[in-house]
C-alpha atoms as a PDB file:
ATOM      1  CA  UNK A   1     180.901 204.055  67.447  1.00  0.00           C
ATOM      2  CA  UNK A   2     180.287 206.748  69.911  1.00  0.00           C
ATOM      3  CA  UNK A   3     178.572 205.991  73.648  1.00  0.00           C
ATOM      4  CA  UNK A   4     175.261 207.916  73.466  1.00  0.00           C
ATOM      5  CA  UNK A   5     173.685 209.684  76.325  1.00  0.00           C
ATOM      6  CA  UNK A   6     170.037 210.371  76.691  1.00  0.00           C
ATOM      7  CA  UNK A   7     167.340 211.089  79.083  1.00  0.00           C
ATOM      8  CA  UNK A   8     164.621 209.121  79.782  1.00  0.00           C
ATOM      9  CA  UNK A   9     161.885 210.939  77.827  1.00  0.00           C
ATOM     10  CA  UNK A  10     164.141 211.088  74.631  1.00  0.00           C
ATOM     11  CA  UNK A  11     164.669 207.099  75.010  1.00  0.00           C
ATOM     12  CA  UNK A  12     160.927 206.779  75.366  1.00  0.00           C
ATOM     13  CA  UNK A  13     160.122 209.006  72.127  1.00  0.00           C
ATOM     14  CA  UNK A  14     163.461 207.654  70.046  1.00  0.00           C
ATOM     15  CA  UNK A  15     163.380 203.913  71.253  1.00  0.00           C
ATOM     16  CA  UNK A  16     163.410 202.302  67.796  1.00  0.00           C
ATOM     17  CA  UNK A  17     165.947 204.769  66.529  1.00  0.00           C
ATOM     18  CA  UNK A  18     168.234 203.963  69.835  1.00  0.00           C
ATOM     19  CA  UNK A  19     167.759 200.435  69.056  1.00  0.00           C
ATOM     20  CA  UNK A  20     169.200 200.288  65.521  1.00  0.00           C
ATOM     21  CA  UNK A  21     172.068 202.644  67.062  1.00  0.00           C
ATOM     22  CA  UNK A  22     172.706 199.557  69.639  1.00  0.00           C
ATOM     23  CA  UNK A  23     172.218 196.933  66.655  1.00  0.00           C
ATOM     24  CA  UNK A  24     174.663 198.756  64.514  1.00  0.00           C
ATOM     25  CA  UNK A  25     177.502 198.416  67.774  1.00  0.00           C
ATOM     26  CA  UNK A  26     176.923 202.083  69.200  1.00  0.00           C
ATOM     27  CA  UNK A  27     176.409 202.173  73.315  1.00  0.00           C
ATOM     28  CA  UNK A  28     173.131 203.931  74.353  1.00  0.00           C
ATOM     29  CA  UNK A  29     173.201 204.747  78.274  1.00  0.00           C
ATOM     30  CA  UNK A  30     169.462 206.288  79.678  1.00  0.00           C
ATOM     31  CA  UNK A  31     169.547 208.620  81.941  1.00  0.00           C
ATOM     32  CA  UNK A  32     167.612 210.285  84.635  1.00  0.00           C
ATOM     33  CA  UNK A  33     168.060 213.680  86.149  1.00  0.00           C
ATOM     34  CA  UNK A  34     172.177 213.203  84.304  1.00  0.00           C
ATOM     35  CA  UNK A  35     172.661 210.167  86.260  1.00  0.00           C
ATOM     36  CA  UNK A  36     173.126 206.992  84.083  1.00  0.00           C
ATOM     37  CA  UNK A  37     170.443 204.434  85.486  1.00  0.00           C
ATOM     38  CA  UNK A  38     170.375 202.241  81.840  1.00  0.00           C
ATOM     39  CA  UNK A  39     172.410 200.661  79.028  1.00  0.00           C
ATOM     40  CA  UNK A  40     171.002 199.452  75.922  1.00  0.00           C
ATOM     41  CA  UNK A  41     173.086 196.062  74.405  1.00  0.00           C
ATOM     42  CA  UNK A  42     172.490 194.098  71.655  1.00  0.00           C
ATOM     43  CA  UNK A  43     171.126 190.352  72.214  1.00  0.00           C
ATOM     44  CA  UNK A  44     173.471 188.318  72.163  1.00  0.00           C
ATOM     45  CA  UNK A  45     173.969 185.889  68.949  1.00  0.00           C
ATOM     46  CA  UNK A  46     172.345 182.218  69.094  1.00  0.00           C
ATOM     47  CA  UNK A  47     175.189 180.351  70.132  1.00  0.00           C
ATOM     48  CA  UNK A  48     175.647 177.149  67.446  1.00  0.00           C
ATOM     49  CA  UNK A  49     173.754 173.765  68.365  1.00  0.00           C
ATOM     50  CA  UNK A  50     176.345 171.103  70.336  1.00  0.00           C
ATOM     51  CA  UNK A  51     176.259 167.949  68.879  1.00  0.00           C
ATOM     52  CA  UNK A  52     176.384 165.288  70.595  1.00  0.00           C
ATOM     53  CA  UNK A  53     179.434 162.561  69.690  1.00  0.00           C
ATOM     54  CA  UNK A  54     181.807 164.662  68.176  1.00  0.00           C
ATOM     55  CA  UNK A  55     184.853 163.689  69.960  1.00  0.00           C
ATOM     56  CA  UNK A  56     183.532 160.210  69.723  1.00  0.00           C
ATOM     57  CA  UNK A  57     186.196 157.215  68.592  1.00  0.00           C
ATOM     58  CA  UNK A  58     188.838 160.935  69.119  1.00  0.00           C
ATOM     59  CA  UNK A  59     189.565 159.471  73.118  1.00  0.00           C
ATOM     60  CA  UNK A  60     190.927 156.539  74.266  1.00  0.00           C
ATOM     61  CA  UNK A  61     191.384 155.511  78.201  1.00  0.00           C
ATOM     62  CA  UNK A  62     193.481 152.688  79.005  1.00  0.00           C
ATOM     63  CA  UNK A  63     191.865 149.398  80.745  1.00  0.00           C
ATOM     64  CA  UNK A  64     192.425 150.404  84.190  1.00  0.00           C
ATOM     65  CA  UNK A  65     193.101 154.306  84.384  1.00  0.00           C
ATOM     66  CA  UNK A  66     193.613 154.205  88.663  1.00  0.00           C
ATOM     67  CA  UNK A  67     195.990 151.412  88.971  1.00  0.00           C
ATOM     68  CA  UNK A  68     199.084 152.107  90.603  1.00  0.00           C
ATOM     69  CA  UNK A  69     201.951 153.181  89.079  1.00  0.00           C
ATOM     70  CA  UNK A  70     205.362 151.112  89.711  1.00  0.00           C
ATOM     71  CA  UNK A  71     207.615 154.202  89.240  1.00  0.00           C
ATOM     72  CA  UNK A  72     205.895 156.309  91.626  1.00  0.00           C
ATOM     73  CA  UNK A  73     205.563 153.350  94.016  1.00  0.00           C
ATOM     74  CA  UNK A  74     209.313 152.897  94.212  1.00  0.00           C
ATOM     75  CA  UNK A  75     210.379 156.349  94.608  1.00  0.00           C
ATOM     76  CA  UNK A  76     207.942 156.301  97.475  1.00  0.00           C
ATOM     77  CA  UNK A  77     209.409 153.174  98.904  1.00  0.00           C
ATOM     78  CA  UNK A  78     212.903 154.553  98.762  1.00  0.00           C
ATOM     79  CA  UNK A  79     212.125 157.511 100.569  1.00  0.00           C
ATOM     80  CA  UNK A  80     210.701 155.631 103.210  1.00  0.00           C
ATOM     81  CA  UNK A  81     214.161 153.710 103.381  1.00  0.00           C
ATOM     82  CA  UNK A  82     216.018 156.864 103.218  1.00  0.00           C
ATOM     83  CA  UNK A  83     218.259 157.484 106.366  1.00  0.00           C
ATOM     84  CA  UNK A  84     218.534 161.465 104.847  1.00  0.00           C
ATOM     85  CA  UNK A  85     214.529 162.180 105.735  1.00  0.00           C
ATOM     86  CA  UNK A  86     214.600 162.777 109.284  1.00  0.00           C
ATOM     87  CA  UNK A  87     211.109 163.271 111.667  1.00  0.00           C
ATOM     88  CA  UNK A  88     212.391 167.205 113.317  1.00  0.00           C
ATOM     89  CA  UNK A  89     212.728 168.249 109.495  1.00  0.00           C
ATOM     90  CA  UNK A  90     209.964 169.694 107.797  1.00  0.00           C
END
């Protein structure tokens, strides 16, 4: 649909027409003196209900999620031991 301009006095004496133009997906912009001041929108849908529990028995976590991991640990150990990594590089 088409954006609609009107003045202020028209959207005061066509307000229920205006509305079904905005319910039907048209834009309706007020105006005063030419000068867009308004926009009529549609209100927005009821958004559906969340429910509680629906990912529930969907997600596991292992026993002990921050433990350390042994990989990482050693590559950090043998970077320490690395003669390549010198202190004046960055």
């Amino acid at each position: 649909m088409s954006t609609h301009l009107v003045n202020t006095h028209e959207a005061k004496s066509r307000l229920s027409e205006l509305i079904r133009e905005v319910e039907a997906g048209g834009d309706v912009i007020v105006a005063r003196n030419g000068q867009p001041v308004a926009k009529l929108i549609p209100w927005p849908p009821k958004k559906a209900e969340r429910v509680p529990g629906t990912w529930a028995g969907l997600v596991t976590l292992d026993d002990d999620i921050v433990a350390s991991d042994d990989d990482v640990n050693a590559l950090f150990k043998e970077s320490e031991e690395s003669p390549e990594s010198s202190e004046g590089e960055l």
